[in-house]
C-alpha atoms as a PDB file:
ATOM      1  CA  UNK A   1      37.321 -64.078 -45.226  1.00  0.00           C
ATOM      2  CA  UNK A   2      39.455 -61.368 -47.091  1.00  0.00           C
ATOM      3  CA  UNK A   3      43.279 -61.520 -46.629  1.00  0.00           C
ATOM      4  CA  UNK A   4      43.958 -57.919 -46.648  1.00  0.00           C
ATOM      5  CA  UNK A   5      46.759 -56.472 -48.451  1.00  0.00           C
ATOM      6  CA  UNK A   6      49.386 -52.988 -47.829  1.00  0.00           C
ATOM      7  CA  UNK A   7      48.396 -50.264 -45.202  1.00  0.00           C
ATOM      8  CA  UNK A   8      45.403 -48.648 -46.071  1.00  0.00           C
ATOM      9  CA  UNK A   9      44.461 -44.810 -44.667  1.00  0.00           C
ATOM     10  CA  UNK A  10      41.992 -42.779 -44.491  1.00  0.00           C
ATOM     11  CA  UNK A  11      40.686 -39.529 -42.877  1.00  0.00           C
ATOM     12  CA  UNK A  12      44.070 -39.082 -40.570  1.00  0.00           C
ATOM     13  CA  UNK A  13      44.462 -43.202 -39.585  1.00  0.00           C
ATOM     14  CA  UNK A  14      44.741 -46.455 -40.670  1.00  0.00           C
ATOM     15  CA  UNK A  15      41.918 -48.974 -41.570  1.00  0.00           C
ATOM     16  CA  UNK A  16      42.742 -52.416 -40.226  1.00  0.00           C
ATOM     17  CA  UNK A  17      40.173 -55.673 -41.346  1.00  0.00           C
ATOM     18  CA  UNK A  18      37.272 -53.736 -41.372  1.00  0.00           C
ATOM     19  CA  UNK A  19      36.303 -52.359 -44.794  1.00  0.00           C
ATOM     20  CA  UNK A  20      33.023 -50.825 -44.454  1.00  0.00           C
ATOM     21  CA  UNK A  21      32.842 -46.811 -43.302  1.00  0.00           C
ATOM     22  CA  UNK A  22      30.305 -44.334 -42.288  1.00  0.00           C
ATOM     23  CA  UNK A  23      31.337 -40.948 -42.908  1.00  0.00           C
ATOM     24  CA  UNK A  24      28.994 -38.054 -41.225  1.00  0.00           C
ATOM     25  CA  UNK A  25      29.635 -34.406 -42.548  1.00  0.00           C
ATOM     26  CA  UNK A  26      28.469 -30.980 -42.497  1.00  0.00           C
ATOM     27  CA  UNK A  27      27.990 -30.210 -46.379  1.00  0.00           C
ATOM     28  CA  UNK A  28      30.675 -30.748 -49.488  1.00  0.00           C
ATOM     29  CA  UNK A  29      33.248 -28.705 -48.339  1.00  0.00           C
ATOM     30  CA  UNK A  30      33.724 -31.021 -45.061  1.00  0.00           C
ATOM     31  CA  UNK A  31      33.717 -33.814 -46.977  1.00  0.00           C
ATOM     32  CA  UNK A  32      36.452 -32.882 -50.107  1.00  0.00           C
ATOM     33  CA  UNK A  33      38.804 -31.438 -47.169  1.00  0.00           C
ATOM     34  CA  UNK A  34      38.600 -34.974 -45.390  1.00  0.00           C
ATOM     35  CA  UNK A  35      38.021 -37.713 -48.040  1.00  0.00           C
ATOM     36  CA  UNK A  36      40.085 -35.542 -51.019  1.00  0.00           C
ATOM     37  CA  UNK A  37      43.736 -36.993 -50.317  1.00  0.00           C
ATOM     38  CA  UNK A  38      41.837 -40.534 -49.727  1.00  0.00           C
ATOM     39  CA  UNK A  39      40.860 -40.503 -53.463  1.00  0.00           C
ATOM     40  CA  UNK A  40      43.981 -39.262 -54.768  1.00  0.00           C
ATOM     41  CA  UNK A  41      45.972 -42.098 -52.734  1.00  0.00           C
ATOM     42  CA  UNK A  42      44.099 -44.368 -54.150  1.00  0.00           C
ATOM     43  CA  UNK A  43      44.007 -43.650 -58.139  1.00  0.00           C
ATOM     44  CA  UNK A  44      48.444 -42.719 -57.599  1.00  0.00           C
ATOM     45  CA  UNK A  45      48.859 -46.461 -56.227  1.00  0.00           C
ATOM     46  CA  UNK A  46      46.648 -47.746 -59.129  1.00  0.00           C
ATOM     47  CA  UNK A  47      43.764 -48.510 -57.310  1.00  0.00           C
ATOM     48  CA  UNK A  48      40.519 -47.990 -58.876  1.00  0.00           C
ATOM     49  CA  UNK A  49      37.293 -45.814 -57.814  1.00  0.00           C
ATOM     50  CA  UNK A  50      33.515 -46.016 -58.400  1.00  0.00           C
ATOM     51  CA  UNK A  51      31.740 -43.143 -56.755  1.00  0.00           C
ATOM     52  CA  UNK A  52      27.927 -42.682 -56.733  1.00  0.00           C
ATOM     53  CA  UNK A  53      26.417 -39.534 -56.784  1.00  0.00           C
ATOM     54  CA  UNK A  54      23.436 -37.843 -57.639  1.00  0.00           C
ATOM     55  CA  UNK A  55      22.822 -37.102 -61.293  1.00  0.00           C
ATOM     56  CA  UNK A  56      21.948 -33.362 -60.815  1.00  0.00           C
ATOM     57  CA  UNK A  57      25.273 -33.081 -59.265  1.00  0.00           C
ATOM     58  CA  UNK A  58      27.914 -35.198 -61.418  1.00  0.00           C
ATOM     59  CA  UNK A  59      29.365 -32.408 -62.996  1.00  0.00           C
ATOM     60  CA  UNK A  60      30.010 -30.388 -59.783  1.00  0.00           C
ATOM     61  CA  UNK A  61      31.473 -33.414 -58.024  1.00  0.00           C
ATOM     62  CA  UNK A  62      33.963 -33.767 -61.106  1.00  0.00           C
ATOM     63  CA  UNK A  63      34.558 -30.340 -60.831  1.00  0.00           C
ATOM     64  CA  UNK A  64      35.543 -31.145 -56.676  1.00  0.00           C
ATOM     65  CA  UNK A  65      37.997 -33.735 -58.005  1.00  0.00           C
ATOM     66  CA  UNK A  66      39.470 -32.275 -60.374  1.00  0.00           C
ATOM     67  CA  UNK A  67      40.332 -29.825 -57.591  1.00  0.00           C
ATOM     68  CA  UNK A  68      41.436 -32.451 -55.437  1.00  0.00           C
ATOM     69  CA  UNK A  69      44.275 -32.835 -57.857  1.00  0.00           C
ATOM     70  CA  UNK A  70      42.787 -36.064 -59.669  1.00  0.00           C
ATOM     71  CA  UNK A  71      42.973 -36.160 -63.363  1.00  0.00           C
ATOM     72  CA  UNK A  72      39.403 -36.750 -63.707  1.00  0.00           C
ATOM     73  CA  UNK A  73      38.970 -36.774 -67.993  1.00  0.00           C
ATOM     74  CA  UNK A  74      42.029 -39.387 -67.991  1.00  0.00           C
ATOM     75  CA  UNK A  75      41.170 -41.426 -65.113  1.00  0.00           C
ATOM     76  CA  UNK A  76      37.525 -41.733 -66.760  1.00  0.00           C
ATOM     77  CA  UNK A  77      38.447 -42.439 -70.319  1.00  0.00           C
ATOM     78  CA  UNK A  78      40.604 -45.875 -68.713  1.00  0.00           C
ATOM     79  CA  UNK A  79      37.742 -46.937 -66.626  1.00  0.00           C
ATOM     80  CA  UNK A  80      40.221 -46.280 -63.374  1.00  0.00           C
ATOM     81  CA  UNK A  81      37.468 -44.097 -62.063  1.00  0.00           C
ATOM     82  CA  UNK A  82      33.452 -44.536 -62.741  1.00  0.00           C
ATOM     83  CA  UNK A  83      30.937 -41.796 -61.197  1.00  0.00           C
ATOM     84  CA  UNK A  84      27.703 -43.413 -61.800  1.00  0.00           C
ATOM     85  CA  UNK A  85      23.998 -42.140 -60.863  1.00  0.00           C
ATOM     86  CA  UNK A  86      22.257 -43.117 -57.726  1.00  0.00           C
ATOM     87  CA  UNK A  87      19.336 -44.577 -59.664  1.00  0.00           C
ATOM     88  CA  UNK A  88      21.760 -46.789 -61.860  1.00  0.00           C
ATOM     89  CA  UNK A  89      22.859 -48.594 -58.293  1.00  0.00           C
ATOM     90  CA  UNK A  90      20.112 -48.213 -55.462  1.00  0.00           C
ATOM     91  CA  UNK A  91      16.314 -48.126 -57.360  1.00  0.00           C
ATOM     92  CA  UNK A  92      14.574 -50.730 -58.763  1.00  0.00           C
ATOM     93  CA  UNK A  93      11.109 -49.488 -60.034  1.00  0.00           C
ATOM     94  CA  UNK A  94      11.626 -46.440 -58.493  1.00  0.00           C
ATOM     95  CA  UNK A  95      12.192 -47.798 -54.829  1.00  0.00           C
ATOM     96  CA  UNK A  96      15.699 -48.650 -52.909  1.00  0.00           C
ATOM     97  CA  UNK A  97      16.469 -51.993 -53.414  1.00  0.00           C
ATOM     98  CA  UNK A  98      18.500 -53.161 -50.945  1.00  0.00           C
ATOM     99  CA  UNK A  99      19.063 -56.588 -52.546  1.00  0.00           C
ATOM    100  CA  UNK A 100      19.876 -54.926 -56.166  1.00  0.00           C
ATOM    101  CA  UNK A 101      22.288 -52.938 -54.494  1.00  0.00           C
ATOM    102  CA  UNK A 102      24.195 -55.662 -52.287  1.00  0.00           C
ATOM    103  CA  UNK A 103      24.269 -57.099 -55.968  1.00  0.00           C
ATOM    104  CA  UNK A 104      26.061 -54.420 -57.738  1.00  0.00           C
ATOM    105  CA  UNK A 105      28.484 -53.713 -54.922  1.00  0.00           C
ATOM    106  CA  UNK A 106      29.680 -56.958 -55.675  1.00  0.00           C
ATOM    107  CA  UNK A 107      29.715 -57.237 -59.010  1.00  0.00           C
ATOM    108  CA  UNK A 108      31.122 -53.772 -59.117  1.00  0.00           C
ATOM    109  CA  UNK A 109      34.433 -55.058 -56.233  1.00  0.00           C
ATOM    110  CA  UNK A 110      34.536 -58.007 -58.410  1.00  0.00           C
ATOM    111  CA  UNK A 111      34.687 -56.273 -61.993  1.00  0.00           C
ATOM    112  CA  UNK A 112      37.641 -54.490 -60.655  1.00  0.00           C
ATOM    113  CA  UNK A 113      39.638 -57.412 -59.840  1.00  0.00           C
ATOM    114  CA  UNK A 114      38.762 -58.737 -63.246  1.00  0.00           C
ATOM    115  CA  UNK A 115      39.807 -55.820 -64.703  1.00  0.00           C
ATOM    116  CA  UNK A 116      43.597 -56.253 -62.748  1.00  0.00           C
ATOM    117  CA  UNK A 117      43.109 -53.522 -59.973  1.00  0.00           C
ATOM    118  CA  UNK A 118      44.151 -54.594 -56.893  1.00  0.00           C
ATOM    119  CA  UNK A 119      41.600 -52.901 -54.940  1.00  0.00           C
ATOM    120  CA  UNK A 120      38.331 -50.882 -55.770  1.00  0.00           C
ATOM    121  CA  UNK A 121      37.392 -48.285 -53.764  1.00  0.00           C
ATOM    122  CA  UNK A 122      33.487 -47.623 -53.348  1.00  0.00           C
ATOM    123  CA  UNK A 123      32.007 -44.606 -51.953  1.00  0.00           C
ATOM    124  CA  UNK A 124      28.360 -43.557 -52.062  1.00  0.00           C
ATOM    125  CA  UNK A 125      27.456 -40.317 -51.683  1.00  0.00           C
ATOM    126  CA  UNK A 126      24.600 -38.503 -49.781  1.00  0.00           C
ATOM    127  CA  UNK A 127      21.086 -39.693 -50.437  1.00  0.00           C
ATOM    128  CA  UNK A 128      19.359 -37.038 -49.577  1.00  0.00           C
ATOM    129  CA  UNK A 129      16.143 -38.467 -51.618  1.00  0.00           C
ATOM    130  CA  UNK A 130      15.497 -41.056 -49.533  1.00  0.00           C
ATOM    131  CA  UNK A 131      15.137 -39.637 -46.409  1.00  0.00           C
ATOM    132  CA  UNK A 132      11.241 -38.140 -47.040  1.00  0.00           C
ATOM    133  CA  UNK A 133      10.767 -42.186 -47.876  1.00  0.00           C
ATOM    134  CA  UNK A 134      10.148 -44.157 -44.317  1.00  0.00           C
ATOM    135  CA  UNK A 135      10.247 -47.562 -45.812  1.00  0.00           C
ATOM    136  CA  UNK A 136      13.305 -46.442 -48.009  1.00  0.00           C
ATOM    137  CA  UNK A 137      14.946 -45.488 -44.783  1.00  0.00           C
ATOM    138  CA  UNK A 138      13.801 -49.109 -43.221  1.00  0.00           C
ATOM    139  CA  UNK A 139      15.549 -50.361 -46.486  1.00  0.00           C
ATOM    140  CA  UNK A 140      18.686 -49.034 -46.153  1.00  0.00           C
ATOM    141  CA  UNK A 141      19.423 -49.640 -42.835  1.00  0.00           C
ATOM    142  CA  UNK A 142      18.907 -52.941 -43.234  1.00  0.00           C
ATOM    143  CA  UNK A 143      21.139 -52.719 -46.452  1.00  0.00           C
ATOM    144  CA  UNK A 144      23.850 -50.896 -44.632  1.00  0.00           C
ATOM    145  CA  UNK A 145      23.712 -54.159 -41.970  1.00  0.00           C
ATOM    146  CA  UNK A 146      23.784 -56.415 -44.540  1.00  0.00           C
ATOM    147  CA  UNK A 147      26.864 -54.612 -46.231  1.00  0.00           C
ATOM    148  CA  UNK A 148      29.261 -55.910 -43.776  1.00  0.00           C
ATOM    149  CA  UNK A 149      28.802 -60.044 -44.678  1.00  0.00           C
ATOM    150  CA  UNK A 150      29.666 -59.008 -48.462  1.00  0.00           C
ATOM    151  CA  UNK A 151      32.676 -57.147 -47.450  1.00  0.00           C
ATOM    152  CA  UNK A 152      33.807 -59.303 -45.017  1.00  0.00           C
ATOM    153  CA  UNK A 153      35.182 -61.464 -48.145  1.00  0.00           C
ATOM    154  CA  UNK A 154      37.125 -58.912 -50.162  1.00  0.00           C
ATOM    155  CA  UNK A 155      39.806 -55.931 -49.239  1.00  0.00           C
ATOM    156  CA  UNK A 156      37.970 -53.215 -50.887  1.00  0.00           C
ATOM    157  CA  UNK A 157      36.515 -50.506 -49.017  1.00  0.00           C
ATOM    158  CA  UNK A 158      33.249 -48.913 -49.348  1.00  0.00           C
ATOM    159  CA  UNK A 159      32.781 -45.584 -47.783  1.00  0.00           C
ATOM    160  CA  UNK A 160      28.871 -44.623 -47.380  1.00  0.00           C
ATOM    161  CA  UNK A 161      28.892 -40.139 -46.826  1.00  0.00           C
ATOM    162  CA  UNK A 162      25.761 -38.743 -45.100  1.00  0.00           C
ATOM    163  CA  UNK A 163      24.941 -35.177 -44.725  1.00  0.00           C
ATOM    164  CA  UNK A 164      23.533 -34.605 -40.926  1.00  0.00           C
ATOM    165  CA  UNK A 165      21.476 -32.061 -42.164  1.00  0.00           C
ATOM    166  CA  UNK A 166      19.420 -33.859 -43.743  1.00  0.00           C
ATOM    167  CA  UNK A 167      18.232 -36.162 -41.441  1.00  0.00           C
ATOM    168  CA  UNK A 168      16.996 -36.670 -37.432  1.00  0.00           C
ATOM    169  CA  UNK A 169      19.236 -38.462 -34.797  1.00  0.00           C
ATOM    170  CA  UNK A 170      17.381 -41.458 -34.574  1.00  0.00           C
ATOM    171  CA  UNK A 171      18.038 -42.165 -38.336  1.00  0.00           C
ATOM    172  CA  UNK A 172      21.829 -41.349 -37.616  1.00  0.00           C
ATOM    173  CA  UNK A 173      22.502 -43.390 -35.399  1.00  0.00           C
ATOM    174  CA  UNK A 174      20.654 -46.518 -36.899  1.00  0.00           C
ATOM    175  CA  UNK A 175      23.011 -45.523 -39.723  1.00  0.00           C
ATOM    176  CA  UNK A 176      26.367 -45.369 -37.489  1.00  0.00           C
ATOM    177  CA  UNK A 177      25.298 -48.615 -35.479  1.00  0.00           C
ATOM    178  CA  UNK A 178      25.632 -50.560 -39.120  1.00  0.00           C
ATOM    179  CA  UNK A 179      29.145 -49.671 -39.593  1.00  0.00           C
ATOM    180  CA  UNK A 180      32.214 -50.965 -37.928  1.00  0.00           C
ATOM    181  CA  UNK A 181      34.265 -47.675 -38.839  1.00  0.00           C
ATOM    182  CA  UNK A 182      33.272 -44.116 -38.855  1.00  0.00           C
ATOM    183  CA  UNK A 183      34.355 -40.533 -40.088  1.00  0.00           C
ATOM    184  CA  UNK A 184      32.736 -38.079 -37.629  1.00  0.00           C
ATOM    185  CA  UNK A 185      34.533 -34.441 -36.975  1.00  0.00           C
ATOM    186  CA  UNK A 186      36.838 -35.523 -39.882  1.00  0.00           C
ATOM    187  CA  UNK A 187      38.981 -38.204 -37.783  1.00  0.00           C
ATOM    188  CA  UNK A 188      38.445 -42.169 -39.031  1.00  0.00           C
ATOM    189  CA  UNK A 189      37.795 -43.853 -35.513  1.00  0.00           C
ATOM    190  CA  UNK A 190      36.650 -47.741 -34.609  1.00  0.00           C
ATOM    191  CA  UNK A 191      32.930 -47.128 -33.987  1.00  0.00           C
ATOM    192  CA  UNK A 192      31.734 -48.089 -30.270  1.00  0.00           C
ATOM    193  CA  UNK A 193      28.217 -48.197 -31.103  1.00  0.00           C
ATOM    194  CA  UNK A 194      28.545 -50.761 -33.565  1.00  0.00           C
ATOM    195  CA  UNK A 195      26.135 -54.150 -33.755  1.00  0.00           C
ATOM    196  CA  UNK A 196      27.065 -57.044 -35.357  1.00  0.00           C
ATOM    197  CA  UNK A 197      24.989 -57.501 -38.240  1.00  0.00           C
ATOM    198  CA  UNK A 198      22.598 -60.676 -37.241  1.00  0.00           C
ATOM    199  CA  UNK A 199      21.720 -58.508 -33.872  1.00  0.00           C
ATOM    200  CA  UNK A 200      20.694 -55.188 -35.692  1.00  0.00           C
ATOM    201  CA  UNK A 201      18.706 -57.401 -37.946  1.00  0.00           C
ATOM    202  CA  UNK A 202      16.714 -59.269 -35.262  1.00  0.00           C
ATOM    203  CA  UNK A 203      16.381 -55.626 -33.379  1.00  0.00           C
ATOM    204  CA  UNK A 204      14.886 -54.477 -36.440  1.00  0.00           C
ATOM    205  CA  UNK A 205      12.211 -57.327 -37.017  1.00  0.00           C
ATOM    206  CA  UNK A 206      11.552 -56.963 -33.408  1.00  0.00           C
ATOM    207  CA  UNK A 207      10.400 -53.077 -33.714  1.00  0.00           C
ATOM    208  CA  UNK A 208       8.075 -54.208 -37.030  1.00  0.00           C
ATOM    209  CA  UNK A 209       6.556 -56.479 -34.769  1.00  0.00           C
ATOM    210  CA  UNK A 210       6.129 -54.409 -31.562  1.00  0.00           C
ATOM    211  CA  UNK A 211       4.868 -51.476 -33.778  1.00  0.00           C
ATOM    212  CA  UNK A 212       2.336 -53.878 -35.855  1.00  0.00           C
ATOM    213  CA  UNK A 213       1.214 -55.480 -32.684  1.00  0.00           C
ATOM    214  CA  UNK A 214       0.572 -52.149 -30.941  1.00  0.00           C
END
């Protein structure tokens, strides 16, 4: 288990042992306004960042930090901040991989260390590509479940953003019941729908079975 270090906020409170976040918005605007001042926190106490977003939209999002008041060239050219492409993290022969990605959240948290930050902060951004995909979908869920073991041994926090447009209320809250925090109406709250990790997992190869025995 992680022994968690300094005070830690985010999205108007604190975040106590858990590290892992769900953070629903309505479009980028929502989400700069909330998460902006979270970022900037982080990179002024020497922290480091790796953000994931899509490729056709890298330069826009560097355009929304920048804005945020980040020096985005100089935080880049020292490796303090990496904004990577979705398919260099989640796909593996053109699918979601959950288990490729578990892998390089960790060896992304534990890069960081080696490189002398004291924490890493990890946010994903919107995937809206997946969501056409049903057994992408299945995949992540069960990724975002998974999530929680890994960080339960480090003090890094990984924030996971999700339009709501872009997806149906049962996928949302699959998506919130995988996360022990969550960003909704632009307040961080403890999540009451949460399910330990081992339960949503055996819910999940309980519906496979119900829905291939029917």
């Amino acid at each position: 288990m992680a022994t968690y270090s300094g005070s830690l906020q985010c999205a108007g409170a604190s975040i106590g042992a858990h590290r892992h976040i769900c953070a629903f918005f309505n479009g980028l605007d929502e989400e700069y306004r909330v998460l902006g001042s979270f970022y900037k926190d982080g990179f002024d106490r020497g922290e480091k960042a790796t953000h994931i977003v899509d490729a056709e939209n890298r330069e826009e999002y560097l355009k929304r930090l920048a804005e945020a008041g980040i020096e985005v060239q100089g935080m880049m050219e020292t490796g303090q901040l990496e904004v990577l492409p979705w398919t260099d993290m989640y796909v593996r022969d053109h699918r979601f991989d959950q288990h490729a990605m578990l892998a390089s959240v960790e060896k992304i948290i534990q890069s960081g260390a080696g490189a002398g930050y004291t924490r890493t902060k990890l946010v994903g951004h919107h995937m809206d590509w997946l969501f056409g995909d049903q057994l992408a979908v299945k995949n992540l869920v069960e990724y975002e479940a998974r999530l929680n073991g890994l960080l339960a041994r480090y003090d890094d926090p990984v924030v996971c953003n999700y339009d709501l447009s872009k997806f149906g209320a049962g996928v949302a809250m699959d998506i919130m019941r995988t996360h022990p925090l969550v960003i909704i109406g632009g307040l961080l709250r403890e999540n009451p729908f949460f399910v330990p990790p081992d339960q949503f997992l055996e819910e999940i190869r309980a519906r496979r079975s119900s829905c291939t025995a029917s």
